[in-house]
Protein backbone atom coordinates (compact mmCIF):
# COMPACT_ATOMS: atom_id res chain seq x y z
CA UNK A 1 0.00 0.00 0.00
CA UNK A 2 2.85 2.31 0.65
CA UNK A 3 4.68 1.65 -2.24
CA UNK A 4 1.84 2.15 -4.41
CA UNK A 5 1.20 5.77 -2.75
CA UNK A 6 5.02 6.40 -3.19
CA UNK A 7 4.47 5.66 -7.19
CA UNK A 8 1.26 7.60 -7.38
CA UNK A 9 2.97 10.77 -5.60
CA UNK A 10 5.75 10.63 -8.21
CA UNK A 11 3.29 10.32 -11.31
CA UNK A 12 1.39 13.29 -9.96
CA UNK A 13 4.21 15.15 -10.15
CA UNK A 14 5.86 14.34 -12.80
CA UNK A 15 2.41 15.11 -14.75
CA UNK A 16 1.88 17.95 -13.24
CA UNK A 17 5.59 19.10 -14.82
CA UNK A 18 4.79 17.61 -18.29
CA UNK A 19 1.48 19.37 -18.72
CA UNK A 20 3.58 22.88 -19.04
CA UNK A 21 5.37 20.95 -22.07
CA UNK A 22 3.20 21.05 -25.15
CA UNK A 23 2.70 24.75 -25.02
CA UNK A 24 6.13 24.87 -26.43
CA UNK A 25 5.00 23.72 -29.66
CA UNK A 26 2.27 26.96 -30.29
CA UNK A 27 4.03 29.92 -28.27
CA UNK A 28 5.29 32.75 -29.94
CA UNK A 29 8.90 33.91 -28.56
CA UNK A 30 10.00 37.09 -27.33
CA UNK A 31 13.23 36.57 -27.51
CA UNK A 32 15.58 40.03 -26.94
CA UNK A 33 12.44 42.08 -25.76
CA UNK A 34 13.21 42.38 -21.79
CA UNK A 35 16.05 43.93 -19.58
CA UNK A 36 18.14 42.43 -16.88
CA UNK A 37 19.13 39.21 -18.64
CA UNK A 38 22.24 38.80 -16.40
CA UNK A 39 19.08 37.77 -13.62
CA UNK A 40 19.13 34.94 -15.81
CA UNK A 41 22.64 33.40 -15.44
CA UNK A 42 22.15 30.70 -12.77
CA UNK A 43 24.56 31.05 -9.75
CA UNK A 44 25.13 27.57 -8.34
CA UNK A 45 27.52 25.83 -9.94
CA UNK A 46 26.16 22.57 -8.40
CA UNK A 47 22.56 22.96 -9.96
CA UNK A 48 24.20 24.44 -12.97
CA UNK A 49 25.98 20.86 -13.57
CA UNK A 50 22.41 19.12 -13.22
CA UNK A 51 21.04 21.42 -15.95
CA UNK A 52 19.74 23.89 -13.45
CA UNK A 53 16.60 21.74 -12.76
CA UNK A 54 16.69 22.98 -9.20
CA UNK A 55 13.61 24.18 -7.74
CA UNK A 56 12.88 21.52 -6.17
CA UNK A 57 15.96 20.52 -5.03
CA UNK A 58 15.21 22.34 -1.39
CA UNK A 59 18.44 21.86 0.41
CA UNK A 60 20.66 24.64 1.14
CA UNK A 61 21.88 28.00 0.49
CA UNK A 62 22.43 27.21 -3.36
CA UNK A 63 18.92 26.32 -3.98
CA UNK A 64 17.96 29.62 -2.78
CA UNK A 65 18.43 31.19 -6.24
CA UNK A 66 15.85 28.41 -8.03
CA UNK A 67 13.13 28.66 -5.23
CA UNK A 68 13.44 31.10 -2.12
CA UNK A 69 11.15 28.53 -0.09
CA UNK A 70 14.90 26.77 0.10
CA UNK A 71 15.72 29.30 2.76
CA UNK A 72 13.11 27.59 5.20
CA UNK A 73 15.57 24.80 5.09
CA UNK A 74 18.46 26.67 6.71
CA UNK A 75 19.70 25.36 9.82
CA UNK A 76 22.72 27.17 10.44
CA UNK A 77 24.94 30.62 8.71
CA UNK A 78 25.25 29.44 5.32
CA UNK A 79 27.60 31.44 2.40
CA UNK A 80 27.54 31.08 -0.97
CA UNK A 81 30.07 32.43 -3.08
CA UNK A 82 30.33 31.75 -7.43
CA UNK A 83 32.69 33.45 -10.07
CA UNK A 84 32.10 32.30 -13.55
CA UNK A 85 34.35 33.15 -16.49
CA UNK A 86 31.02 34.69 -18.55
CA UNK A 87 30.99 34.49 -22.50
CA UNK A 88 33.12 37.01 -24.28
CA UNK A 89 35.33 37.72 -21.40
CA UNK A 90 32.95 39.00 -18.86
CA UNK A 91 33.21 37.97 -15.30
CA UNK A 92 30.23 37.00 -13.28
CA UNK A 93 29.78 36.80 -9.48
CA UNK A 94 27.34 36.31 -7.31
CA UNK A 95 27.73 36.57 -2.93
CA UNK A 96 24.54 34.90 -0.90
CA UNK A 97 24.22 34.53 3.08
CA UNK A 98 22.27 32.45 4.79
CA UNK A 99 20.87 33.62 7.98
CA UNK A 100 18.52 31.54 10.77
CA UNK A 101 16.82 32.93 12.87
CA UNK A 102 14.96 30.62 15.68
CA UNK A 103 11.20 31.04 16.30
CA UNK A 104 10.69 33.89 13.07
CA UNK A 105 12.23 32.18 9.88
CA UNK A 106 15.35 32.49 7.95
CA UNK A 107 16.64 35.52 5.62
CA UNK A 108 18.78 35.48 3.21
CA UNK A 109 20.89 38.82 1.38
CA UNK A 110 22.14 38.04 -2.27
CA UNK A 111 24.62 40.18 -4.36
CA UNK A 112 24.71 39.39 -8.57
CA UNK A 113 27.37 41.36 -10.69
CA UNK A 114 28.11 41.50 -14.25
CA UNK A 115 31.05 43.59 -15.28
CA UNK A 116 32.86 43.42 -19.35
CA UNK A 117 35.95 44.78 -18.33
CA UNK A 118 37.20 48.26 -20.30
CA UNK A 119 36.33 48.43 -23.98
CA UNK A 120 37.31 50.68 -26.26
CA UNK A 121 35.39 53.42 -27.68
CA UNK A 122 35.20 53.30 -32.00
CA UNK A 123 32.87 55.27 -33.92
CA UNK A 124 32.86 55.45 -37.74
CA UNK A 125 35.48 58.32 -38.26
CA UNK A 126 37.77 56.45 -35.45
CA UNK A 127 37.65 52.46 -36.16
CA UNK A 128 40.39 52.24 -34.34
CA UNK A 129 39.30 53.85 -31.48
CA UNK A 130 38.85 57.44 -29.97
CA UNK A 131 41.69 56.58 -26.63
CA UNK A 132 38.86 56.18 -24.58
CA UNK A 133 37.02 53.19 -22.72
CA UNK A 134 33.85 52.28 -21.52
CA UNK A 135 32.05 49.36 -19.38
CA UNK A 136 29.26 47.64 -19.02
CA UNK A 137 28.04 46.70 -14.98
CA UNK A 138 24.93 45.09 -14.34
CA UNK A 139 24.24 44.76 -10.66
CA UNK A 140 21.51 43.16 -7.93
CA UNK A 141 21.06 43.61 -4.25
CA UNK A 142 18.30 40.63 -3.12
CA UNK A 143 16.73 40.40 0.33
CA UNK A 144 14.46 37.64 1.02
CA UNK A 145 11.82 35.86 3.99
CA UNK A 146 11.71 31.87 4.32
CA UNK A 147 9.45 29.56 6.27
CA UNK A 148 9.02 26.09 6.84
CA UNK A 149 5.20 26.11 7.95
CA UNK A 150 5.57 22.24 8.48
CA UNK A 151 7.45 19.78 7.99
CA UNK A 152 6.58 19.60 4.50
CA UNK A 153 5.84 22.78 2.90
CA UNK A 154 7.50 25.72 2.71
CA UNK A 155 7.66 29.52 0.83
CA UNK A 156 9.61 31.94 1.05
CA UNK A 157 9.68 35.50 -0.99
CA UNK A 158 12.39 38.03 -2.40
CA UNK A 159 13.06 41.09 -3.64
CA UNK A 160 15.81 42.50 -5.98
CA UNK A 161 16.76 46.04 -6.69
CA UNK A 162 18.25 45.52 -10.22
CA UNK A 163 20.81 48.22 -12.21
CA UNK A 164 22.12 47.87 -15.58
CA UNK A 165 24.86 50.87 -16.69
CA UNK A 166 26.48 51.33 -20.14
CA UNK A 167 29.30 53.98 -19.30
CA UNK A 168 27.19 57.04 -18.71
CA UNK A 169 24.12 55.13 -19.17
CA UNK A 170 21.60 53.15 -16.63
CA UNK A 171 18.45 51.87 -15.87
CA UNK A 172 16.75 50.82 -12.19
CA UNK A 173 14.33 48.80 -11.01
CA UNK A 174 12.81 46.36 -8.34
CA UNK A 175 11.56 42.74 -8.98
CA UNK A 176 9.86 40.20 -6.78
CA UNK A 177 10.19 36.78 -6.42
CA UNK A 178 8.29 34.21 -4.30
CA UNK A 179 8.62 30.32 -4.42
CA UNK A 180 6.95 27.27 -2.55
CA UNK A 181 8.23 23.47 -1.83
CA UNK A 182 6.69 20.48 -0.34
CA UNK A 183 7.75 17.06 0.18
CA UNK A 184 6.08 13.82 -0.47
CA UNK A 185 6.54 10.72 1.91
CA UNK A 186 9.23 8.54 0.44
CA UNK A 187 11.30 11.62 -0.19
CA UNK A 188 9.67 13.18 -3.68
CA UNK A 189 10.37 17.05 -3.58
CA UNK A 190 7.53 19.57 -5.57
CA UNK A 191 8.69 22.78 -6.34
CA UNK A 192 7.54 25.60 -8.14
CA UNK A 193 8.65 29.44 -8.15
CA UNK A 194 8.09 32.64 -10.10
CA UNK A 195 11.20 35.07 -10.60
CA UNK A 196 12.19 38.55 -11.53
CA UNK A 197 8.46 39.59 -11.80
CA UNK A 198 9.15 43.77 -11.41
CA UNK A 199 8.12 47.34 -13.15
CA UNK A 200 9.40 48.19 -16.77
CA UNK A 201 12.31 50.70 -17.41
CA UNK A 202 13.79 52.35 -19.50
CA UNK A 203 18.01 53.53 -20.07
CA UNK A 204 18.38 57.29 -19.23
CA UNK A 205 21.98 59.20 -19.20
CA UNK A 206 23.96 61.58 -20.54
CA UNK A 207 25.45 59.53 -23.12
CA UNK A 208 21.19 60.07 -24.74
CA UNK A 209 22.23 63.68 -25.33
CA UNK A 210 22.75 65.29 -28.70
CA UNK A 211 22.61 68.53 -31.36
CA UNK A 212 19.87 68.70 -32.90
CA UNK A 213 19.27 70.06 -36.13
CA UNK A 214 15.39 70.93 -36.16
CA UNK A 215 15.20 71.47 -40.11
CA UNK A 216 18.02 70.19 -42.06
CA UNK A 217 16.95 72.11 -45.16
CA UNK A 218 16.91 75.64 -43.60
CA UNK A 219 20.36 77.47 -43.45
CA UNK A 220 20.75 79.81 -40.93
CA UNK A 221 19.05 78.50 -37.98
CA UNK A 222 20.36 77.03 -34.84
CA UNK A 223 21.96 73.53 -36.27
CA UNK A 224 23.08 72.52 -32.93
CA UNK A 225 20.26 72.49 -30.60
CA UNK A 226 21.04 70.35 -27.62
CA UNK A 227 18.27 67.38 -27.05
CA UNK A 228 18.03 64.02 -25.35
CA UNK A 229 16.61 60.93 -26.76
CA UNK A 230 14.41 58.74 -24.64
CA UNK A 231 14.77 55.29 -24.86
CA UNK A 232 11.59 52.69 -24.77
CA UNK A 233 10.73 50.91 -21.38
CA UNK A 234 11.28 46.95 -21.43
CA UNK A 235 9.90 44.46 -19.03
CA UNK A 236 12.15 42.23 -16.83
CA UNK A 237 12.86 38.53 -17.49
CA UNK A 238 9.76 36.82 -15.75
CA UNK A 239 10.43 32.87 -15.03
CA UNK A 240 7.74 31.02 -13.85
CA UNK A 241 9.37 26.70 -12.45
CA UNK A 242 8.17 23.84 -11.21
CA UNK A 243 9.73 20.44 -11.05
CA UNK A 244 10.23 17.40 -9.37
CA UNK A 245 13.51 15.78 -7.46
CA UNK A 246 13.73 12.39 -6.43
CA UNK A 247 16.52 10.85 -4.20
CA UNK A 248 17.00 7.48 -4.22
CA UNK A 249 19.63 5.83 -2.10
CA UNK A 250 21.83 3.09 -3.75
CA UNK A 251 23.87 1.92 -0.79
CA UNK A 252 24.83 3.24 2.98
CA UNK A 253 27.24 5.33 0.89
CA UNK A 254 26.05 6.06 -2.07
CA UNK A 255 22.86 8.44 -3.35
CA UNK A 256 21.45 8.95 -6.28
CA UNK A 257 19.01 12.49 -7.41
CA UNK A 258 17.09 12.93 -10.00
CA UNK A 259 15.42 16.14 -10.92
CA UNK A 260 13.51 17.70 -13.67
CA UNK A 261 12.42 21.57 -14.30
CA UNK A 262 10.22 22.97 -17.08
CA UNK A 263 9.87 26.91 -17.40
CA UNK A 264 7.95 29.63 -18.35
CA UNK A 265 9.62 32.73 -19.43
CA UNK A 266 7.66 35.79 -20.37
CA UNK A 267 10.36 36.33 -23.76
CA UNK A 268 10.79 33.16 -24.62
CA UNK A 269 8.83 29.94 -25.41
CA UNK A 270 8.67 26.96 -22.73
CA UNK A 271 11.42 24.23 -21.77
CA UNK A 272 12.34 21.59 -19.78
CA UNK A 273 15.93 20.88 -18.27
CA UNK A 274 16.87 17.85 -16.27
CA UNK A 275 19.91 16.39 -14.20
CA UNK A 276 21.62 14.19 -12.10
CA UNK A 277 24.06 14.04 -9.21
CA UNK A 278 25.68 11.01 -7.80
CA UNK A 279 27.20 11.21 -4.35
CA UNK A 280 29.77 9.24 -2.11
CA UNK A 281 29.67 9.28 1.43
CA UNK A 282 28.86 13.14 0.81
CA UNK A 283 32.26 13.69 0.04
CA UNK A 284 32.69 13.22 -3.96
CA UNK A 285 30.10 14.32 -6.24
CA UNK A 286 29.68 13.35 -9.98
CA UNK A 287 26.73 15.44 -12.33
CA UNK A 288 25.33 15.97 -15.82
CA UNK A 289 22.28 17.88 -17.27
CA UNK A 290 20.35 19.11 -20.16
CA UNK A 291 19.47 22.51 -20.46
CA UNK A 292 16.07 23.98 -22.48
CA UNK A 293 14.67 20.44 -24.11
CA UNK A 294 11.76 21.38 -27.15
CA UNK A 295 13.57 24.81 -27.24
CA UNK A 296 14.12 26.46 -30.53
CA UNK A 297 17.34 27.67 -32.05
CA UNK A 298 18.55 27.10 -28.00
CA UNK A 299 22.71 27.33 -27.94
CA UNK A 300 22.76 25.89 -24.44
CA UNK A 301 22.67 22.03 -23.95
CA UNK A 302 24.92 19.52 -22.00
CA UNK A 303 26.19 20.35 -18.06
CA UNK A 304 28.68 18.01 -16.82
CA UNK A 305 30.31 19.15 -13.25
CA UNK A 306 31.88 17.47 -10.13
CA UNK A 307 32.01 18.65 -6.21
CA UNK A 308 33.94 17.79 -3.06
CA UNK A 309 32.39 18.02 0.52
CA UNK A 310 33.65 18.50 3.60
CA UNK A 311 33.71 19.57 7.48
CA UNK A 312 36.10 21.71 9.48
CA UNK A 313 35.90 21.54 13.38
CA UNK A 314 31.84 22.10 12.99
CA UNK A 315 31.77 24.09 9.67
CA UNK A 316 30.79 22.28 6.63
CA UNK A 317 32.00 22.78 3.03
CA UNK A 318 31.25 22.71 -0.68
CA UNK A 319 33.19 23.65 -3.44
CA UNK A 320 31.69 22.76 -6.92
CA UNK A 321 32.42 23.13 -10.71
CA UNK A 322 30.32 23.23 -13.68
CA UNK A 323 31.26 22.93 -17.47
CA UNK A 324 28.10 23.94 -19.91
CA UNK A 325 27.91 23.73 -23.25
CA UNK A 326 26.70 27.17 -25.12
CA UNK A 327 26.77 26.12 -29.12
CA UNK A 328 28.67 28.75 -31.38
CA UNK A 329 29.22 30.77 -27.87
CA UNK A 330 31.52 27.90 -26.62
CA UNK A 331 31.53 26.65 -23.10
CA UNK A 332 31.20 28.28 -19.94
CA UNK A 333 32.85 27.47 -16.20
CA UNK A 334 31.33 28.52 -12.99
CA UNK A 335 33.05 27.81 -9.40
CA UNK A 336 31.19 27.77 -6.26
CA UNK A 337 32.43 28.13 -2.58
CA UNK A 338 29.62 27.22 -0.11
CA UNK A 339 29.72 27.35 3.87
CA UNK A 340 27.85 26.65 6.95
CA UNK A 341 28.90 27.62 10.21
């Protein structure tokens, strides 16, 4: 009888993740019509190497990022820190802390930051370049609430102020983000989130200024009138999750997880991603993923990464890397240092 509730539990889920599937077929992309796509670059080098299927994963500071209902899990300080060696040269790195409190729930603080280095300046007289240099920062302060309300479900909520500035150039706004997770008897994990759902906005700046010449064809006039151009407002990247994880144990030392994620992006048509990890004695860990399955024209594809676990005095450890295939854009590598104390 129990075994037939454990298998009835999984199909349930497992439906309830294909049934966002065959809209994929009829949706029309937006691809390149929102802001803010660094929100999109997925911090954990762990879930990263397991195709970032990792809301419901529900186990630690890393998961935070997939589903903030992760943070009702906290028991203890956990850090989270992740550098990634971007496409085209630019660094990514992202700073999370875990923080307990007994009796009112756990918080969390996140930091994201996307910087391209200097680049020179070339116009059309100056190919070469003009001498000077410019950058591009993109940058995200996160706060966020979670509870475990029993032993089974949790939610949690965050919010991000978000800033994106080309040299003289920026943008700001907030998003909001709220998740929940809840586990099945026999150890099936549900989770489903929505992220980055904020106001529109627009780039503003002096680098918008310019002479303006009202009427071309009249000589005489003022030819350099100075003007600013206003640029359009863009939504943010909206991702709606929900999966399914499954951990099965293959020996006193040995564990097996399986999970599998399909989204819904507001510029973009739906996907699913899936991955596994394969521990030892929660020291060695061996993973591989898929990234955006029935997804058009998608240059992302196979994960493969591997972490190593362990304590200090009372402190615990995680350090994790992720290899992931990007098509014409080559690979990418992400590191991540995690902590609890």
């Amino acid at each position: 009888m129990r075994a037939r509730r454990h298998i009835r539990n999984t199909l349930f889920a497992v439906t309830a993740v294909a049934l966002l599937c065959p809209a994929a077929v009829r949706a029309q992309s937006k691809t390149g019509t929102t802001i803010g796509q660094f929100l999109l670059i997925e911090p954990s080098a762990r879930i990263s190497a397991m195709g970032n299927a990792g809301v419901a994963l529900y186990d630690g500071i890393q998961s935070i990022y997939y589903n903030p209902a992760a943070a009702g899990q906290l028991t203890r300080y956990e850090l989270q820190v992740t550098h990634s060696e971007w496409l085209a040269g630019i660094n990514y790195d992202y700073v999370a802390l875990g923080v307990p409190i007994e009796s009112v729930g756990n918080f969390f603080l996140s930091v994201t930051s996307l910087h391209s280095g200097d680049i020179d300046v070339r116009t059309v007289g100056q190919p070469l370049g003009t001498g000077e240099r410019f950058t591009v920062e993109n940058l995200a302060l996160g706060v966020g609430y979670g509870r475990q309300f029993t032993p089974r479900f949790g939610a949690g909520i965050q919010a991000n102020y978000v800033e994106e500035t080309v040299w003289h150039t920026s943008l700001r706004t907030w998003t909001i983000g709220a998740g929940t997770a809840y586990r099945f008897p026999g150890g099936l994990r549900l989770g489903s989130s929505i992220s980055h759902f904020g106001t529109r906005a627009g780039f503003g700046g002096r680098d918008l200024r310019i002479q303006y010449d009202a009427d071309p064809d009249v000589f005489g006039d003022n030819s350099a009138l100075p003007a600013e151009q206003f640029a359009d407002d863009f939504a943010v990247p909206i991702l709606f999750r929900v999966g399914v994880t499954m951990p099965r144990e293959l020996s006193p030392n040995s564990m097996l997880l399986v999970s599998v994620d399909a989204f819904h992006p507001n510029d973009n048509k739906e996907s699913v991603s899936f991955g596994t990890e394969w521990t030892w004695n929660n020291t060695l860990a061996l993973r591989a993923g898929y990234q955006d399955l029935f997804l058009e024209d998608s240059e992302v594809g196979l994960t493969l990464g591997v972490g190593i676990g362990g304590r200090i005095d009372l402190s615990v450890f995680d350090f994790d890397y992720v290899w992931a295939d990007h098509g014409r854009l080559d690979a990418t590598h992400r590191f991540t240092f995690a902590l609890g104390f």
